[in-house]
C-alpha atoms as a PDB file:
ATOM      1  CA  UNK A   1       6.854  16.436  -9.790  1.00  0.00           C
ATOM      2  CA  UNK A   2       5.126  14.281 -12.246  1.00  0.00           C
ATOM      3  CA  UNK A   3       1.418  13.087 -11.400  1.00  0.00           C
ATOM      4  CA  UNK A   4       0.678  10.955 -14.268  1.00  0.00           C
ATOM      5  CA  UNK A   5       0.888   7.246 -14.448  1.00  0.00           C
ATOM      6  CA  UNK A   6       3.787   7.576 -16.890  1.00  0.00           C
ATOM      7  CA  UNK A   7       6.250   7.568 -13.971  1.00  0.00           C
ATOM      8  CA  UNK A   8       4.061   5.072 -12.414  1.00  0.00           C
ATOM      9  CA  UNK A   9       6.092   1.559 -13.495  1.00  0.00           C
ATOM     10  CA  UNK A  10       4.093  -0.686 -11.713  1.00  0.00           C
ATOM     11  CA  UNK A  11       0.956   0.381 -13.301  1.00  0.00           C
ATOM     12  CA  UNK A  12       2.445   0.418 -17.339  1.00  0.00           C
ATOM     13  CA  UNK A  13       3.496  -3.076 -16.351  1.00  0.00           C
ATOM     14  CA  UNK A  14       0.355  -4.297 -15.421  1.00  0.00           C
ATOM     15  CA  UNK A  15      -1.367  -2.035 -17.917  1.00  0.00           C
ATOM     16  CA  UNK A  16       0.901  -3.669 -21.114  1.00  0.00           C
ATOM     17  CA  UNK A  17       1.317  -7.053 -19.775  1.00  0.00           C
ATOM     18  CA  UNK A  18      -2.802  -6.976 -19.750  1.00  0.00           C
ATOM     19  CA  UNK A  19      -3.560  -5.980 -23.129  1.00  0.00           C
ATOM     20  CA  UNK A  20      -4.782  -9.228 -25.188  1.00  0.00           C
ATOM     21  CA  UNK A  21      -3.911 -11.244 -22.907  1.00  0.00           C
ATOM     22  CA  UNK A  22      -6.066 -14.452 -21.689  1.00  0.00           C
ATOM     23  CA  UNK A  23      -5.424 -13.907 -17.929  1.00  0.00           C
ATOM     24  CA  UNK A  24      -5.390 -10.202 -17.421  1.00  0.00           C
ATOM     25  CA  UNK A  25      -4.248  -8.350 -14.265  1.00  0.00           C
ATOM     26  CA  UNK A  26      -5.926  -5.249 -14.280  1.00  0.00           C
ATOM     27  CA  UNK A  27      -9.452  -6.433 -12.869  1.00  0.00           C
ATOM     28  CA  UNK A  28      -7.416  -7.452 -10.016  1.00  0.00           C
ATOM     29  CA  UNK A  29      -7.117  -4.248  -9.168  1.00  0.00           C
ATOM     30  CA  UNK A  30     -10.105  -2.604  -9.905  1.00  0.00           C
ATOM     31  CA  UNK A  31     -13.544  -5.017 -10.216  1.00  0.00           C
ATOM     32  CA  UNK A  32     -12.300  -8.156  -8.935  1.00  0.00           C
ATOM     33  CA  UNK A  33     -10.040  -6.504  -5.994  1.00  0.00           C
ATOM     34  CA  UNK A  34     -11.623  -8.374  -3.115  1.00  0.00           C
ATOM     35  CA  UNK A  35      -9.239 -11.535  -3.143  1.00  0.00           C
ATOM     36  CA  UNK A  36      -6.097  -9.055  -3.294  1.00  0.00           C
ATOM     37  CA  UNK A  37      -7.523  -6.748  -0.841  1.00  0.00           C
ATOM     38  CA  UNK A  38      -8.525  -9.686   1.507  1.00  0.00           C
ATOM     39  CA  UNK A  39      -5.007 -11.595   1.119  1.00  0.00           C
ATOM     40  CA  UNK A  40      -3.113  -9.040   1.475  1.00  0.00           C
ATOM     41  CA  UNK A  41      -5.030  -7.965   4.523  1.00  0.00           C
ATOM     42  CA  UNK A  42      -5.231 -10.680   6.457  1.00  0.00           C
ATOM     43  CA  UNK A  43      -1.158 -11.381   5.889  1.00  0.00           C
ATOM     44  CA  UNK A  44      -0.461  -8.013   7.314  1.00  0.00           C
ATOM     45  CA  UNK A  45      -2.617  -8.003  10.005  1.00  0.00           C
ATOM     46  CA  UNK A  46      -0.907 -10.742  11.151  1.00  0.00           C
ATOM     47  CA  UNK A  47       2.697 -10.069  10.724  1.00  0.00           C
ATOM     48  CA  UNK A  48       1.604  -6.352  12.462  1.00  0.00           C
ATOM     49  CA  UNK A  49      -0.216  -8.742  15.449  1.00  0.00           C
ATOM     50  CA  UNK A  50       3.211 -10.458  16.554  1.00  0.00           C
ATOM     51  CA  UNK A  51       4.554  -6.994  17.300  1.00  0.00           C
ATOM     52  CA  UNK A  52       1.955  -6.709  20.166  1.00  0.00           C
ATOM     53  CA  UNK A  53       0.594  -2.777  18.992  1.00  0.00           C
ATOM     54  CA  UNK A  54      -1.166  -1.408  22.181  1.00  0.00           C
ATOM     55  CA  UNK A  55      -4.446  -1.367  19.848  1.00  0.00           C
ATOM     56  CA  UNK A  56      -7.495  -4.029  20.198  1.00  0.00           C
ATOM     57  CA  UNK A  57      -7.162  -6.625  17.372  1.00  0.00           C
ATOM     58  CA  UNK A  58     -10.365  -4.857  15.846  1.00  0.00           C
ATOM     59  CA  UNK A  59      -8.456  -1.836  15.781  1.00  0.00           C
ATOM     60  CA  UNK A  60      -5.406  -3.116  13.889  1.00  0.00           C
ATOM     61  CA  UNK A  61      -7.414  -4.505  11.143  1.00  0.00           C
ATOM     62  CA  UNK A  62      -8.877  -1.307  10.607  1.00  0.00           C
ATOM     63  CA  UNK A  63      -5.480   0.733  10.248  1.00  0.00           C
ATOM     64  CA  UNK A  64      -4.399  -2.365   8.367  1.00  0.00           C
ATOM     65  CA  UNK A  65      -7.601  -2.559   5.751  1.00  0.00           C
ATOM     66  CA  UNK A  66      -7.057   1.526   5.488  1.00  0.00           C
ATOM     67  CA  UNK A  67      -3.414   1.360   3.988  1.00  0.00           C
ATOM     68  CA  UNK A  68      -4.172  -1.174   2.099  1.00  0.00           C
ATOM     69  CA  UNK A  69      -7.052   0.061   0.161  1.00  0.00           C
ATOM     70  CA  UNK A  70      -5.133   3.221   0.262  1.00  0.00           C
ATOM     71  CA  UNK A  71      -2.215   1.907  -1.315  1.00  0.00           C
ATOM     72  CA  UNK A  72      -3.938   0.069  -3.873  1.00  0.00           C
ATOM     73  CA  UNK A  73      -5.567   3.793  -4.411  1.00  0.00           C
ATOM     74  CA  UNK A  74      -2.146   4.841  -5.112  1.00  0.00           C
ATOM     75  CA  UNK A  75      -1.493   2.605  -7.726  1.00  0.00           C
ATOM     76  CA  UNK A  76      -4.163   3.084  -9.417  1.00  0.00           C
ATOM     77  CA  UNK A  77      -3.924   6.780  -9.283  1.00  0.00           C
ATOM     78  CA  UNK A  78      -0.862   8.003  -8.048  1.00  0.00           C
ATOM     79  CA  UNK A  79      -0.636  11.494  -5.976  1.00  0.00           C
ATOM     80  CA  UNK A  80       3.270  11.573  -5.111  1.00  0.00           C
ATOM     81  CA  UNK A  81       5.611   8.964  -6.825  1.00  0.00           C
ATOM     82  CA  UNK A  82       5.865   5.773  -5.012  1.00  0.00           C
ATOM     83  CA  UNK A  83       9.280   6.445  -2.621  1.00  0.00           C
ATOM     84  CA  UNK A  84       6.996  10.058  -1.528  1.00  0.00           C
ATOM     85  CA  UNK A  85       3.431   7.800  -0.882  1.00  0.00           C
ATOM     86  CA  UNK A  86       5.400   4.856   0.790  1.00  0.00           C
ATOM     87  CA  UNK A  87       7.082   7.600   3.241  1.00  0.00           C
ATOM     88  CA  UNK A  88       3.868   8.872   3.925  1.00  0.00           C
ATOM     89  CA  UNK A  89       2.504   5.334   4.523  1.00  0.00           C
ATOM     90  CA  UNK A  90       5.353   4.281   6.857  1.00  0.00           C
ATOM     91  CA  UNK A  91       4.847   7.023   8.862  1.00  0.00           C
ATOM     92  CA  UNK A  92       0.953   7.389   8.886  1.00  0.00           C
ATOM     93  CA  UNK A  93       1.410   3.513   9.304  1.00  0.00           C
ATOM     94  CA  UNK A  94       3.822   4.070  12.637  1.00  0.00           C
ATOM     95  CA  UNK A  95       2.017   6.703  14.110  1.00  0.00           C
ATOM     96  CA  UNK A  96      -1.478   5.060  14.392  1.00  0.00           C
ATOM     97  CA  UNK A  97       0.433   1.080  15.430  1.00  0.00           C
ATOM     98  CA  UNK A  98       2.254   3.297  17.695  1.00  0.00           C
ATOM     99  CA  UNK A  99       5.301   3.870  16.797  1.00  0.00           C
ATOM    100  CA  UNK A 100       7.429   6.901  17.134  1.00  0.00           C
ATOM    101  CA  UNK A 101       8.814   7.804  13.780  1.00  0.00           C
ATOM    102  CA  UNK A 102      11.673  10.297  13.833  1.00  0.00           C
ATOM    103  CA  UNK A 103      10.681  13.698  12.174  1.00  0.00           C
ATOM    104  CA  UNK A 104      13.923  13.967  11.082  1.00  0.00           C
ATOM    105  CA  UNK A 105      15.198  10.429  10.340  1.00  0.00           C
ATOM    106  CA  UNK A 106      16.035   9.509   6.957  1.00  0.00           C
ATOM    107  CA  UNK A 107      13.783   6.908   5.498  1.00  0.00           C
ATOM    108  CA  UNK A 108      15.832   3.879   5.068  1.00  0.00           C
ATOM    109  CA  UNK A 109      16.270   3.056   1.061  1.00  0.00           C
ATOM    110  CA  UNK A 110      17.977   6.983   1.053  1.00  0.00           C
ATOM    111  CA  UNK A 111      21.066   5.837   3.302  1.00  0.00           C
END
């Protein structure tokens, strides 16, 4: 298993497509991530709403704003490489909306 970000795509591309470049991407991610974090919030929060979780609507945003700083975390830094963290996601991500993930299902992109 390789920590660094050199299996980390997503990150080089951002990284290298930043570098002298007028509009760059990186802040986007790091000092200026409040638009991202705030779009990207609200969209999931209400594409999770319209399948009717038995949480309050206060509770939703919070699992919601959770993966998503967490995920943005991830890029940033990655633990796992991306297929491991979104596994972990989709399950921490079904448990809490209340779903019942399978403990032995097969995530779906490995059938």
């Amino acid at each position: 298993m390789n920590c660094g970000t050199r299996d980390n795509l997503l990150l080089r591309a951002i990284a290298s497509a930043t570098h002298g470049a007028d509009t760059e991407l990186l802040p986007l991610l790091t000092t200026q991530a409040n638009t991202l974090i705030t779009r990207t919030t609200a969209m999931l929060t209400q594409r999770v709403t319209t399948y009717q979780p038995d949480l309050t609507h206060e509770q939703v945003c919070v699992v919601i704003d959770v993966i998503v700083r967490t995920v943005l975390s991830h890029v940033m830094q990655p633990a796992q490489s991306p297929a491991h963290t979104a596994d972990g996601l989709a399950w921490l991500a079904a448990r809490v909306l209340g779903g019942q993930p399978s403990r032995t299902r097969t995530p779906l992109r490995y059938r």
